[in-house]
C-alpha atoms as a PDB file:
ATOM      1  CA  UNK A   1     -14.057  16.488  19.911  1.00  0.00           C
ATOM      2  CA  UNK A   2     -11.530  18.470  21.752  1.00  0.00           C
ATOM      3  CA  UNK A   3      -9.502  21.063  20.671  1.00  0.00           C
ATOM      4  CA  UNK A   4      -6.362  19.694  20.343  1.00  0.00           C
ATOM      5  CA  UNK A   5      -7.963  16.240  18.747  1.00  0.00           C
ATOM      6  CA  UNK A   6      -9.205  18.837  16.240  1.00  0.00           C
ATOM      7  CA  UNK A   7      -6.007  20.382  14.990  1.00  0.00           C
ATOM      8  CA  UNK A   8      -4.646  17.155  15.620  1.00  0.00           C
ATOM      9  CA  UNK A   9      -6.792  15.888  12.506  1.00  0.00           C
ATOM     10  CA  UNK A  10      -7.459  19.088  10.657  1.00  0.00           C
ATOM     11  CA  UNK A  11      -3.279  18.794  10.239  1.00  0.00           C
ATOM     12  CA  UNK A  12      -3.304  15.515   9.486  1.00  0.00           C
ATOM     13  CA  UNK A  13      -5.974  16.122   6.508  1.00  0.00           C
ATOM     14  CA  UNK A  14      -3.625  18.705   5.325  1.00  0.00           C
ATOM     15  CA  UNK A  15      -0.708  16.695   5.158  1.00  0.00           C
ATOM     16  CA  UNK A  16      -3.232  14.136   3.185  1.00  0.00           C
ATOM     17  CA  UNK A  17      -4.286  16.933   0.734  1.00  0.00           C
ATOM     18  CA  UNK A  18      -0.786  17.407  -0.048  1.00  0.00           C
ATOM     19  CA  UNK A  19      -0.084  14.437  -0.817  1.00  0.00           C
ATOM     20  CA  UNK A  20      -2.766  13.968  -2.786  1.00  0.00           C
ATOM     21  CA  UNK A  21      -1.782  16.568  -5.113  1.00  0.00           C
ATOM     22  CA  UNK A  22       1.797  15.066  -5.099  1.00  0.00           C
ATOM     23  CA  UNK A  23       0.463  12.075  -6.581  1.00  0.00           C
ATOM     24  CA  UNK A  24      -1.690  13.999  -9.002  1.00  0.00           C
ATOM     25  CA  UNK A  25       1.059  16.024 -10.511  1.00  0.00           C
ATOM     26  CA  UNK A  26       2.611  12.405 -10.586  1.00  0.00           C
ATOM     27  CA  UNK A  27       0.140  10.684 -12.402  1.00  0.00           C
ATOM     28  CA  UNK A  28      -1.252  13.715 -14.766  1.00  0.00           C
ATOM     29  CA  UNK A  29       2.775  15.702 -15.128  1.00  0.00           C
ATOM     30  CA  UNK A  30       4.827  13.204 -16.371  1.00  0.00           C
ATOM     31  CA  UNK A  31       3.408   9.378 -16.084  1.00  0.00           C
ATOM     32  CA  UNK A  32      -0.195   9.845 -18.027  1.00  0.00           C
ATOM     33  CA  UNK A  33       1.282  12.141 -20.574  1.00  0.00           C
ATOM     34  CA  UNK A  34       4.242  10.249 -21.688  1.00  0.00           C
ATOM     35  CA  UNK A  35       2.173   7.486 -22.643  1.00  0.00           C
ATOM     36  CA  UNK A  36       3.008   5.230 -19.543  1.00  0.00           C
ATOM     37  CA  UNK A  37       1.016   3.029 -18.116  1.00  0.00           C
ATOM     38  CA  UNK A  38       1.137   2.198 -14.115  1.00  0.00           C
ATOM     39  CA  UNK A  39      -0.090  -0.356 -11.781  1.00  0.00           C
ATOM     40  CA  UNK A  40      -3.416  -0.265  -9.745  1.00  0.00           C
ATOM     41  CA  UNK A  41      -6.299   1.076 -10.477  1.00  0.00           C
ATOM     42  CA  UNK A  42      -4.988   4.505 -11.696  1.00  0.00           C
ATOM     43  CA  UNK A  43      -3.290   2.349 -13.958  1.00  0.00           C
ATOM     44  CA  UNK A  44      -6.419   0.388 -15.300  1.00  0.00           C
ATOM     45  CA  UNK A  45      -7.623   4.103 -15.396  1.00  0.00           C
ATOM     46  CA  UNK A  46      -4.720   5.036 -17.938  1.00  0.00           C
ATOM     47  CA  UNK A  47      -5.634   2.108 -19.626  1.00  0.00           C
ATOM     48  CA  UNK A  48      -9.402   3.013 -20.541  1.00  0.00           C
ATOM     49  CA  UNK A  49      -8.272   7.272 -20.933  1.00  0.00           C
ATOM     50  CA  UNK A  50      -5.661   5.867 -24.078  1.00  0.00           C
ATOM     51  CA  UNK A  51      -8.759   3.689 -25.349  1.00  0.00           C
ATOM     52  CA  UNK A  52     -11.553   5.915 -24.769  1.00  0.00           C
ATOM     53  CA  UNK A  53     -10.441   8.807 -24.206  1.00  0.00           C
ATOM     54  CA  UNK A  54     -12.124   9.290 -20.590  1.00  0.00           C
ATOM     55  CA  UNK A  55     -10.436  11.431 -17.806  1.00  0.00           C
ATOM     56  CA  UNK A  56      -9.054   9.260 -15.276  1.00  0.00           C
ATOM     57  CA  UNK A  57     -10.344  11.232 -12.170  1.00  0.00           C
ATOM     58  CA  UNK A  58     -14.343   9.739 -12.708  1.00  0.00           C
ATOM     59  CA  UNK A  59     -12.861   6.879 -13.939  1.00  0.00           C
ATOM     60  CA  UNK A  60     -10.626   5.745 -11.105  1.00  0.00           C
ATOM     61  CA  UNK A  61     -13.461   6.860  -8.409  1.00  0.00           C
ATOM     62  CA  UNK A  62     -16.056   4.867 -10.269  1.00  0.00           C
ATOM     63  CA  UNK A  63     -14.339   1.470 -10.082  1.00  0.00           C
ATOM     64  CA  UNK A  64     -12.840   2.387  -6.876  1.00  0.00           C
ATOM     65  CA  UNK A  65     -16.226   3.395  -5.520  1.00  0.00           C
ATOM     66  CA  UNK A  66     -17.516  -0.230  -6.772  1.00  0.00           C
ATOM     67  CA  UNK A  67     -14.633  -1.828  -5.144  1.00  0.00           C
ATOM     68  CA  UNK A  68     -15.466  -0.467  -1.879  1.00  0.00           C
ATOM     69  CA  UNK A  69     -18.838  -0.966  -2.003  1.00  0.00           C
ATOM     70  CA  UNK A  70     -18.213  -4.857  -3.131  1.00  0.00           C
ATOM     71  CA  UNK A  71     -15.754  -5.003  -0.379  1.00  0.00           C
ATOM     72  CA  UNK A  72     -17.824  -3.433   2.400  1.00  0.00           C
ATOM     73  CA  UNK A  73     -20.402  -6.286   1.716  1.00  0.00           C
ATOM     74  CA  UNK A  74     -17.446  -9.156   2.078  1.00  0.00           C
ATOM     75  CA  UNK A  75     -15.321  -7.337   4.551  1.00  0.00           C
ATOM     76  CA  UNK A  76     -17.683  -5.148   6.669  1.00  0.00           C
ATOM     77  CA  UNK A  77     -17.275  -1.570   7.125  1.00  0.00           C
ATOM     78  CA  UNK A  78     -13.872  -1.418   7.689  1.00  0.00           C
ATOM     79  CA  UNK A  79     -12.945   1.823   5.478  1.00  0.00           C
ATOM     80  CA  UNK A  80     -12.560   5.038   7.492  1.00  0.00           C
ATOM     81  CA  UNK A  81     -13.366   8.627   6.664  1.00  0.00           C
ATOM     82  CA  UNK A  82      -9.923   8.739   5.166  1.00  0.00           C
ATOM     83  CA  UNK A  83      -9.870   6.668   2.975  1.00  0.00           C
ATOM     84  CA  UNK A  84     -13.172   7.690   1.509  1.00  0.00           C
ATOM     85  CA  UNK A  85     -11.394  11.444   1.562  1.00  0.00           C
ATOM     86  CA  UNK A  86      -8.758  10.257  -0.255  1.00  0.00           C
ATOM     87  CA  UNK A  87     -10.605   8.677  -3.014  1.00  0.00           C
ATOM     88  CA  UNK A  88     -12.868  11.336  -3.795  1.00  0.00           C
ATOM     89  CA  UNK A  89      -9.988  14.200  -3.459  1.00  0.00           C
ATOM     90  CA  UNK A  90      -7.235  12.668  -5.808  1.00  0.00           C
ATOM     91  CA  UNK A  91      -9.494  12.075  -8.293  1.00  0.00           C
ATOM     92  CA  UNK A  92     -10.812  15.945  -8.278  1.00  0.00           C
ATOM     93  CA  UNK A  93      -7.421  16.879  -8.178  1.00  0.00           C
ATOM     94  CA  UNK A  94      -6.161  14.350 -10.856  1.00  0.00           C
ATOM     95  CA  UNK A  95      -9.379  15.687 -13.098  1.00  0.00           C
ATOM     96  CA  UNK A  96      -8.486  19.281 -12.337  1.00  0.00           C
ATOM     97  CA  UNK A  97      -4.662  18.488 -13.116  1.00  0.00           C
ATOM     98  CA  UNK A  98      -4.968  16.600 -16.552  1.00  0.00           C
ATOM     99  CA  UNK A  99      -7.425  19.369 -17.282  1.00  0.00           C
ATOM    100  CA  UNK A 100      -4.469  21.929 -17.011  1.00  0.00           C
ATOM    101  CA  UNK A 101      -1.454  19.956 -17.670  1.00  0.00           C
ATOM    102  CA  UNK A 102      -1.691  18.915 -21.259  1.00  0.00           C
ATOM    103  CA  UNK A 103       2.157  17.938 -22.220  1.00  0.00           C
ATOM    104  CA  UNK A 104       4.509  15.811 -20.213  1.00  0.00           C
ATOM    105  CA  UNK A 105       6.805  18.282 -18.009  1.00  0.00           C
ATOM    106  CA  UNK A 106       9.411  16.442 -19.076  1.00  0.00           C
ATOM    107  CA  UNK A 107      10.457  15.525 -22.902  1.00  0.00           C
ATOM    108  CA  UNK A 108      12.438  12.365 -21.825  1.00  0.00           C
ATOM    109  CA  UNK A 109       9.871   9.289 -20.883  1.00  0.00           C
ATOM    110  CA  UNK A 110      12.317   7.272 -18.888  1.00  0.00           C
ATOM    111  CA  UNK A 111      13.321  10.862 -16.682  1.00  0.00           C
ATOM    112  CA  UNK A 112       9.046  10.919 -16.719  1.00  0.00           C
ATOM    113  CA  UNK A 113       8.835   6.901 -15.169  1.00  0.00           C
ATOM    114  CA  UNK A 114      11.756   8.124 -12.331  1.00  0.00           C
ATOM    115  CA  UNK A 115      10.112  11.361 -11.330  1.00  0.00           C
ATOM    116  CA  UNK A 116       6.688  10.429 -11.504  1.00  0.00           C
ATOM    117  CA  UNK A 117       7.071   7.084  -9.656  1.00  0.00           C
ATOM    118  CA  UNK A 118       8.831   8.740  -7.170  1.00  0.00           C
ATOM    119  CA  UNK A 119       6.116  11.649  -6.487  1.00  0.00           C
ATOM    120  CA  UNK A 120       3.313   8.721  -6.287  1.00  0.00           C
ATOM    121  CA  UNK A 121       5.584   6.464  -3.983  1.00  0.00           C
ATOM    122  CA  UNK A 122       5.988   9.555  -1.743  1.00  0.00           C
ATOM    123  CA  UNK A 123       2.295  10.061  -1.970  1.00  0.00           C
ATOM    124  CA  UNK A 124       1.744   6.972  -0.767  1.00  0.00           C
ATOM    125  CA  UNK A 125       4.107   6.890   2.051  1.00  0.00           C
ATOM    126  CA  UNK A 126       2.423   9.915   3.304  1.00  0.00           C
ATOM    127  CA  UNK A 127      -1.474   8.327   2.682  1.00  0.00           C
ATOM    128  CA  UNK A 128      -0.774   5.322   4.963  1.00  0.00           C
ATOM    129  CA  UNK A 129       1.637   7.571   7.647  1.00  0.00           C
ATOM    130  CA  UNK A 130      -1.804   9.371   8.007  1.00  0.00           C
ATOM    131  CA  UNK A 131      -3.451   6.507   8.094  1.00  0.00           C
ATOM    132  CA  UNK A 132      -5.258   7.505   4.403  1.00  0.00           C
ATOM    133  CA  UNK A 133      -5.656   4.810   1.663  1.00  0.00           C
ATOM    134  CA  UNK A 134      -6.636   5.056  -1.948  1.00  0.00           C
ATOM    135  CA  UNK A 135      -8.470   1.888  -2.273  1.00  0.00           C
ATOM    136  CA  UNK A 136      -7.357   0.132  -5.313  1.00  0.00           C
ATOM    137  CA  UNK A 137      -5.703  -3.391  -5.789  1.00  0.00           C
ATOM    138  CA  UNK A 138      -5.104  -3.829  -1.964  1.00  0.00           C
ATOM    139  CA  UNK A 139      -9.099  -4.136  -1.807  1.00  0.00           C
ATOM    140  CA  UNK A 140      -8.900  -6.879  -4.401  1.00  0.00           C
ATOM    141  CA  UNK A 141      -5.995  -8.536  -2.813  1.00  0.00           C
ATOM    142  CA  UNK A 142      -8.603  -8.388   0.763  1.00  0.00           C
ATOM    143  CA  UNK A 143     -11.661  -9.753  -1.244  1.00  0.00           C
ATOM    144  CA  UNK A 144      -8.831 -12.936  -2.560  1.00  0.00           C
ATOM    145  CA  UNK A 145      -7.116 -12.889   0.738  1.00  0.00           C
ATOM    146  CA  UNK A 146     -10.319 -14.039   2.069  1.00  0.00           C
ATOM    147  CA  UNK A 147     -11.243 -16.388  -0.129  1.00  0.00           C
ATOM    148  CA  UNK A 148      -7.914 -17.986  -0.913  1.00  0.00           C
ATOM    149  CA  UNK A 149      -4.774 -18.823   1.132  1.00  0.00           C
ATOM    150  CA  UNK A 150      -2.469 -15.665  -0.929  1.00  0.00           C
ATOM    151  CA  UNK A 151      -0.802 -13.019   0.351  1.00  0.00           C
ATOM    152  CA  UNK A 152      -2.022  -9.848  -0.184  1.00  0.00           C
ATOM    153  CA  UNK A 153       1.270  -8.878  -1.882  1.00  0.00           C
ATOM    154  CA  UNK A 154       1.786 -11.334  -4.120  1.00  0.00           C
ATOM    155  CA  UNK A 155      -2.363 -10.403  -5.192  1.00  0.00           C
ATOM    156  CA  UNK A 156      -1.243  -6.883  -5.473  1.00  0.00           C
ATOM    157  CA  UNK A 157       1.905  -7.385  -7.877  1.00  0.00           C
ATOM    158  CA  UNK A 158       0.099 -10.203 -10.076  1.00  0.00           C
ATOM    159  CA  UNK A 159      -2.924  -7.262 -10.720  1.00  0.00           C
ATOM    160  CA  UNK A 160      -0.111  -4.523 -11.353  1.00  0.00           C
ATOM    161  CA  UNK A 161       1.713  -7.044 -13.619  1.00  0.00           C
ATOM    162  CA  UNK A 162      -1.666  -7.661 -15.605  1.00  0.00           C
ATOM    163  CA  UNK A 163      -2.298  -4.187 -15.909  1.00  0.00           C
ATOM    164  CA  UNK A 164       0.527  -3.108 -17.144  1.00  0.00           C
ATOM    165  CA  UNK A 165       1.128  -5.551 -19.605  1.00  0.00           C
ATOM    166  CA  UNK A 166      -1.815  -4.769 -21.079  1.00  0.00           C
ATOM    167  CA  UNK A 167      -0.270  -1.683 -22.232  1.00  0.00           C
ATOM    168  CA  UNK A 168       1.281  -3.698 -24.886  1.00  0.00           C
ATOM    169  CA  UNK A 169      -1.987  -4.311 -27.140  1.00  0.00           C
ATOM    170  CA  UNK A 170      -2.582  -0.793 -27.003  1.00  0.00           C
ATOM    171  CA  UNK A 171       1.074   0.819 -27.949  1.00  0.00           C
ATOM    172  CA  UNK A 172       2.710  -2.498 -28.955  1.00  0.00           C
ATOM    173  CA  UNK A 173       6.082  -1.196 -27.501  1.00  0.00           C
ATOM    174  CA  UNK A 174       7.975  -3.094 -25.170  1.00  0.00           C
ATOM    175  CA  UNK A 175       9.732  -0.002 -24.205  1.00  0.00           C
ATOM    176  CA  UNK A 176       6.319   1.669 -22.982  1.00  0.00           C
ATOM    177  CA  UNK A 177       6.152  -1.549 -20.957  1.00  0.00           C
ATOM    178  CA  UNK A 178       9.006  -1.821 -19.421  1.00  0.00           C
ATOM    179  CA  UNK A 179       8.624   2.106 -18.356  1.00  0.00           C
ATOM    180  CA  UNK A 180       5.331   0.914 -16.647  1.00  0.00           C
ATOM    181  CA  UNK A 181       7.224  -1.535 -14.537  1.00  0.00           C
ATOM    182  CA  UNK A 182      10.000   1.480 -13.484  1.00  0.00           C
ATOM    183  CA  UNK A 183       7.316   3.186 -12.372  1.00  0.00           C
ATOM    184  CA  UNK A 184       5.730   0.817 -10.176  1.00  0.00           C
ATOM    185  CA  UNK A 185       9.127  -0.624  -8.872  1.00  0.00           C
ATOM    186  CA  UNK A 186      10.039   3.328  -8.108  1.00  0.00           C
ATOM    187  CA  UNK A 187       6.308   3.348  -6.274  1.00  0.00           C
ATOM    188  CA  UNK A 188       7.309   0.931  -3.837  1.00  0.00           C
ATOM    189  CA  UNK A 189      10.684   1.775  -3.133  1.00  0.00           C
ATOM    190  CA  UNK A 190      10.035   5.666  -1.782  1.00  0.00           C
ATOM    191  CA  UNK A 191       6.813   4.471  -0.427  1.00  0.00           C
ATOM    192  CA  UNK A 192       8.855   2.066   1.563  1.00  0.00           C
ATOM    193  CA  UNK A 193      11.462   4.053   2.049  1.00  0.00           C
ATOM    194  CA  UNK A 194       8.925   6.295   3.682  1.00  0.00           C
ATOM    195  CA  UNK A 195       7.031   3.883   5.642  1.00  0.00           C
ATOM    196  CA  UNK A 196      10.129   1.721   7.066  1.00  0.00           C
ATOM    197  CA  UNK A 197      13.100   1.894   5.293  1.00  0.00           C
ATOM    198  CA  UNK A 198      15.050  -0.546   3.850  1.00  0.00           C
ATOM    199  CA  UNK A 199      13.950  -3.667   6.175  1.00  0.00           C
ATOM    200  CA  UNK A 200      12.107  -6.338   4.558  1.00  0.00           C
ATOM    201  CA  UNK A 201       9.690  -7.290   7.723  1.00  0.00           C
ATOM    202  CA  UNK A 202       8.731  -5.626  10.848  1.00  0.00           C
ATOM    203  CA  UNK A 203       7.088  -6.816  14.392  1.00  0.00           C
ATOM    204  CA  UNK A 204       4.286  -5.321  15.590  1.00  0.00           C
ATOM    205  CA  UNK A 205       3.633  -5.699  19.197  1.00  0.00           C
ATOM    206  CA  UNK A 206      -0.084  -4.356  20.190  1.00  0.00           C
ATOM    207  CA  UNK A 207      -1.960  -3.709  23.127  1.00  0.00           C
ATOM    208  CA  UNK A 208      -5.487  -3.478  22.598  1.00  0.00           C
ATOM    209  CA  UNK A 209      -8.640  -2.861  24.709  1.00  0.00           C
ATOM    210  CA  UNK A 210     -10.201  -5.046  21.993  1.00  0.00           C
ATOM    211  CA  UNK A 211      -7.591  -7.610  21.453  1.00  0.00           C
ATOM    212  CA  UNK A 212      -9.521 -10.809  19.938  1.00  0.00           C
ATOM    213  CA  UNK A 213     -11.251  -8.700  17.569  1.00  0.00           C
ATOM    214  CA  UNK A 214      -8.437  -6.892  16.471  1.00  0.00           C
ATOM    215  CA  UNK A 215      -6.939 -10.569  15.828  1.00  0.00           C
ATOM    216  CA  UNK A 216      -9.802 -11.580  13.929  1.00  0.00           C
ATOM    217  CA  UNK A 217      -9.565  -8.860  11.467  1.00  0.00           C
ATOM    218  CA  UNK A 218      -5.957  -9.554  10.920  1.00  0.00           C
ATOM    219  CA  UNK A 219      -6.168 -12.878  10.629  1.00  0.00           C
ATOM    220  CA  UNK A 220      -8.916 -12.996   8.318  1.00  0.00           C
ATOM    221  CA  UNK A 221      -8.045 -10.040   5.845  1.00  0.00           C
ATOM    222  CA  UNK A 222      -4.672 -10.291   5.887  1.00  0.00           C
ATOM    223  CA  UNK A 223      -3.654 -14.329   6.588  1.00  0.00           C
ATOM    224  CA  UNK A 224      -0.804 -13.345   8.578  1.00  0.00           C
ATOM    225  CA  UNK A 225      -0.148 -15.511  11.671  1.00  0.00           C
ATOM    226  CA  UNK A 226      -0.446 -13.660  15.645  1.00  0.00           C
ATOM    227  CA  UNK A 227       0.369 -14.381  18.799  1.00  0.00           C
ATOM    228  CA  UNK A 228      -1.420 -13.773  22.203  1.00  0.00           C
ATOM    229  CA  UNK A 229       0.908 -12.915  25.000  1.00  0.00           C
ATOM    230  CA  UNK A 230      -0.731 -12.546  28.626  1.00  0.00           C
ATOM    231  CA  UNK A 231       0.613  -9.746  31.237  1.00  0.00           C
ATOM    232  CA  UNK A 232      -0.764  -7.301  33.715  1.00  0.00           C
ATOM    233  CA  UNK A 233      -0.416  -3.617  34.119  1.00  0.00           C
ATOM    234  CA  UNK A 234       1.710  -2.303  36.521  1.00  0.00           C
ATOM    235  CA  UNK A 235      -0.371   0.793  37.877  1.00  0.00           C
ATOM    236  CA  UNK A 236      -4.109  -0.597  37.544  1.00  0.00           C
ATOM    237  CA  UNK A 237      -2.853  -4.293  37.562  1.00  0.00           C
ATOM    238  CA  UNK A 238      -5.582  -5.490  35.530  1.00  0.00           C
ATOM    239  CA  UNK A 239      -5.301  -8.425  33.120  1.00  0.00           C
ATOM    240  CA  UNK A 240      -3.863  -7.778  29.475  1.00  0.00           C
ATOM    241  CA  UNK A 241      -3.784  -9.992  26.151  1.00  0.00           C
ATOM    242  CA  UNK A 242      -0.851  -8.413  24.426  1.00  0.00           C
ATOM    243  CA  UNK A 243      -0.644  -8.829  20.313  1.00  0.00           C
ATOM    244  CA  UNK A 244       2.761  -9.913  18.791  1.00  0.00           C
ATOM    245  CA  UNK A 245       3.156 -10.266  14.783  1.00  0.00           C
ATOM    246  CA  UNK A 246       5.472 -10.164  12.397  1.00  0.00           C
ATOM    247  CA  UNK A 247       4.497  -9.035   8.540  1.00  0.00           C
ATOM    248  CA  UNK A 248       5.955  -7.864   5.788  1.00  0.00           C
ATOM    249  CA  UNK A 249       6.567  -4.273   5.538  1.00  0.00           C
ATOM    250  CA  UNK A 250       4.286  -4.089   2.481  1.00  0.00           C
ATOM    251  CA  UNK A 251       1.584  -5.065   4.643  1.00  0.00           C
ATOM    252  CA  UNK A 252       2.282  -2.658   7.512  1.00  0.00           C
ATOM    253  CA  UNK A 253      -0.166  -0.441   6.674  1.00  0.00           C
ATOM    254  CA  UNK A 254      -2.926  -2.858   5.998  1.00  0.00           C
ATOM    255  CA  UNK A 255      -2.796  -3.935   9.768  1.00  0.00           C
ATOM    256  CA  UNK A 256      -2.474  -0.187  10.982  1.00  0.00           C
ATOM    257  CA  UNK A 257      -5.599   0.464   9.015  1.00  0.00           C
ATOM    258  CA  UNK A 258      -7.475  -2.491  10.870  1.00  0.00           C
ATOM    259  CA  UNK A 259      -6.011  -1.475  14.018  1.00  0.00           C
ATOM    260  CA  UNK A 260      -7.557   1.981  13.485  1.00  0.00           C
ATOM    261  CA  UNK A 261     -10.799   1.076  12.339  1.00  0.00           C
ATOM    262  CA  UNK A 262     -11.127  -1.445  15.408  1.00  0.00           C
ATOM    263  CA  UNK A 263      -9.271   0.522  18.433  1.00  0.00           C
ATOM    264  CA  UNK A 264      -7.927   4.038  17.949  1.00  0.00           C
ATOM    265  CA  UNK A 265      -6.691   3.967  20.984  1.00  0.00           C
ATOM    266  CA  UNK A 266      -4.722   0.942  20.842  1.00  0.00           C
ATOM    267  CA  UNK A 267      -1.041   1.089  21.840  1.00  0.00           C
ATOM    268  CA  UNK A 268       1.442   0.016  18.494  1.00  0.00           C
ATOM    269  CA  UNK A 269       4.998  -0.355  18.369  1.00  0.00           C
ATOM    270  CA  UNK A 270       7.228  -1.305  15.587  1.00  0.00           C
ATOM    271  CA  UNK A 271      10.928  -3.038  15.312  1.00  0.00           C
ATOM    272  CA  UNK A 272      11.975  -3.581  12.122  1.00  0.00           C
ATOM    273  CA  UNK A 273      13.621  -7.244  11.741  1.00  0.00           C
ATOM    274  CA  UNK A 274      16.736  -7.915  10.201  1.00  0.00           C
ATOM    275  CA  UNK A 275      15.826 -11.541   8.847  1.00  0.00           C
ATOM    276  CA  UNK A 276      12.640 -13.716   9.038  1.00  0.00           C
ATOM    277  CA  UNK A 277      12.632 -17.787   8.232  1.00  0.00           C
ATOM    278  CA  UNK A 278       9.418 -19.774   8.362  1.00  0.00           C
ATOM    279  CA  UNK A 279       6.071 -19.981   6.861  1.00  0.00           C
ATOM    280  CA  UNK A 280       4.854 -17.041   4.553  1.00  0.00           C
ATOM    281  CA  UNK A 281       8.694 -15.718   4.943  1.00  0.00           C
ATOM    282  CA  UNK A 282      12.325 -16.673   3.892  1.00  0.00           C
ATOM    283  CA  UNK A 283      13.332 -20.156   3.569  1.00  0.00           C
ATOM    284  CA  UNK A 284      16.443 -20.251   5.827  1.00  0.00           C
ATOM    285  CA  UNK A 285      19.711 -21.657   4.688  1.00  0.00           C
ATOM    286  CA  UNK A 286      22.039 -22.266   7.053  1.00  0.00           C
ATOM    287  CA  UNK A 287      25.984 -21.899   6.819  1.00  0.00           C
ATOM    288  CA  UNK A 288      28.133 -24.885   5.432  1.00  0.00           C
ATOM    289  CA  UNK A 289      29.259 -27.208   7.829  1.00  0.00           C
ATOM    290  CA  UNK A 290      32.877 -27.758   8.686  1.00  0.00           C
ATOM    291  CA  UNK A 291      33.309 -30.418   6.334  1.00  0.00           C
ATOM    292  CA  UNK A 292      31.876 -28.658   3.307  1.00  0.00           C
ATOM    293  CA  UNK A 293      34.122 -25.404   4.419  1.00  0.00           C
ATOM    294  CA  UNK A 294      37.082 -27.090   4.178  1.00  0.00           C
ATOM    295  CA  UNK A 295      36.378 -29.130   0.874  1.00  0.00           C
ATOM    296  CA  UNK A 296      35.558 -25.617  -0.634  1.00  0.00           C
ATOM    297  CA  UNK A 297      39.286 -24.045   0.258  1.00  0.00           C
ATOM    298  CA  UNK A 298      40.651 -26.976  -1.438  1.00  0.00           C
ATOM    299  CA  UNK A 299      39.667 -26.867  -4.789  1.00  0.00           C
END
């Protein structure tokens, strides 16, 4: 490893760390504290801390570490060093944190839902910039993807919904509830927000030294739909399969990731798209005909 590949990734484990602790001082400042239960596994860790009274840092690294194991024996190997990094670091910080912080920050528990969804969602914006991942749902929502013909989204928001709900045997408060669902709704807004603003879907347009099996990992773990386009280069005019895709920009990350694990050194762009109609996407509806147009002035 060269130098500058070195402070290259040194900086980009910084940047990690910090937001790491971002998301701590999230979960263990103002979202733990206040009663409030989240989505993911950090919330199923809430879940069992206001049961059993166990810290949520072990907690959240056990069942994450048996998620990743199950899934490396589905998947394959396809979690990096950062990811594993991640995992283990937030929950020493968030075990460190709760140790220390042992009152909400704030009084006010819907002010706690805003401010610490907003520190996770920019924690997570910053993970998957970095190309970092705290395991969680989206490792259940592979391990269904594969067996089942569901989005990883739609896997993701059913678990969060479960989890969350659950909150109700234990508080039996609907208002506790509904603060769980601000805080996950907050989560993915600034973590979208951070990844690709306000567009619903992007294209991804890849050129890859290892094109079909960069395909086949897309394909498989995340049921999205690709297209091979064939070219040439212009200054070593050698033959090129070029990768064009269009996913949802919840998903972004989860094809970065597989891009990263499978060619580093791939070339990525991304457009963000106004509108997408078809399978997986919107249903289009197209603008009244004349006819109707006029019928509908008349009335």
């Amino acid at each position: 490893m060269d130098k500058t590949t070195f402070v290259s990734e040194l900086k980009s484990y910084l940047i990690i760390t910090a937001g790491l602790i971002i998301s701590s001082i999230g979960w263990t400042g103002f979202i733990i504290p206040s009663d409030i239960v989240g989505g993911g596994v950090m919330g199923l860790s809430s879940l069992i801390y206001f049961v059993t009274d166990l810290p949520v840092g072990p907690t959240n690294l056990v069942i994450n570490a048996v998620l990743i194991l199950l899934s490396m024996k589905v998947l394959g190997k396809g979690f990096g060093i950062k990811t594993i990094y991640s995992l283990v670091m937030l929950s020493v910080f968030l075990t460190i944190f709760q140790y220390l912080i042992k009152d909400p920050i704030v009084a006010d528990k819907f002010m706690a839902a805003i401010i610490g969804g907003g520190l996770v969602g920019t924690s997570i914006g910053i993970l998957f910039v970095q190309g970092g991942s705290t395991g969680g749902t989206e490792i259940i929502a592979m391990l269904v993807n594969r067996k089942r013909n569901i989005s990883p989204g739609k896997v993701m928001i059913f678990c969060d919904v479960i989890i969350i709900s659950s909150s109700f045997v234990i508080f039996k408060s609907l208002e506790t509830m509904v603060y769980g669902f601000v805080v996950i709704g907050l989560m993915s807004y600034v973590a979208d927000m951070l990844l690709t603003g306000a567009q619903q879907s992007v294209q991804i347009f890849i050129i890859s030294n290892k094109p079909n099996e960069v395909a086949e990992r897309i394909s498989s773990q995340i049921n999205r739909g690709l297209s091979f386009l064939n070219g040439h280069g212009y200054l070593n005019k050698d033959q090129r399969e070029f990768i064009v895709m269009v996913v949802r920009k919840s998903e972004s990350h989860l094809v970065f990731q597989i891009i990263k694990d499978v060619d580093p050194d791939a070339f990525v762009t991304v457009a963000n798209v106004m509108a997408v109609y078809g399978q997986g996407f919107d249903q289009y509806k197209p603008p009244l005909s004349a006819s109707k147009r006029k019928k509908t002035k008349s009335v």
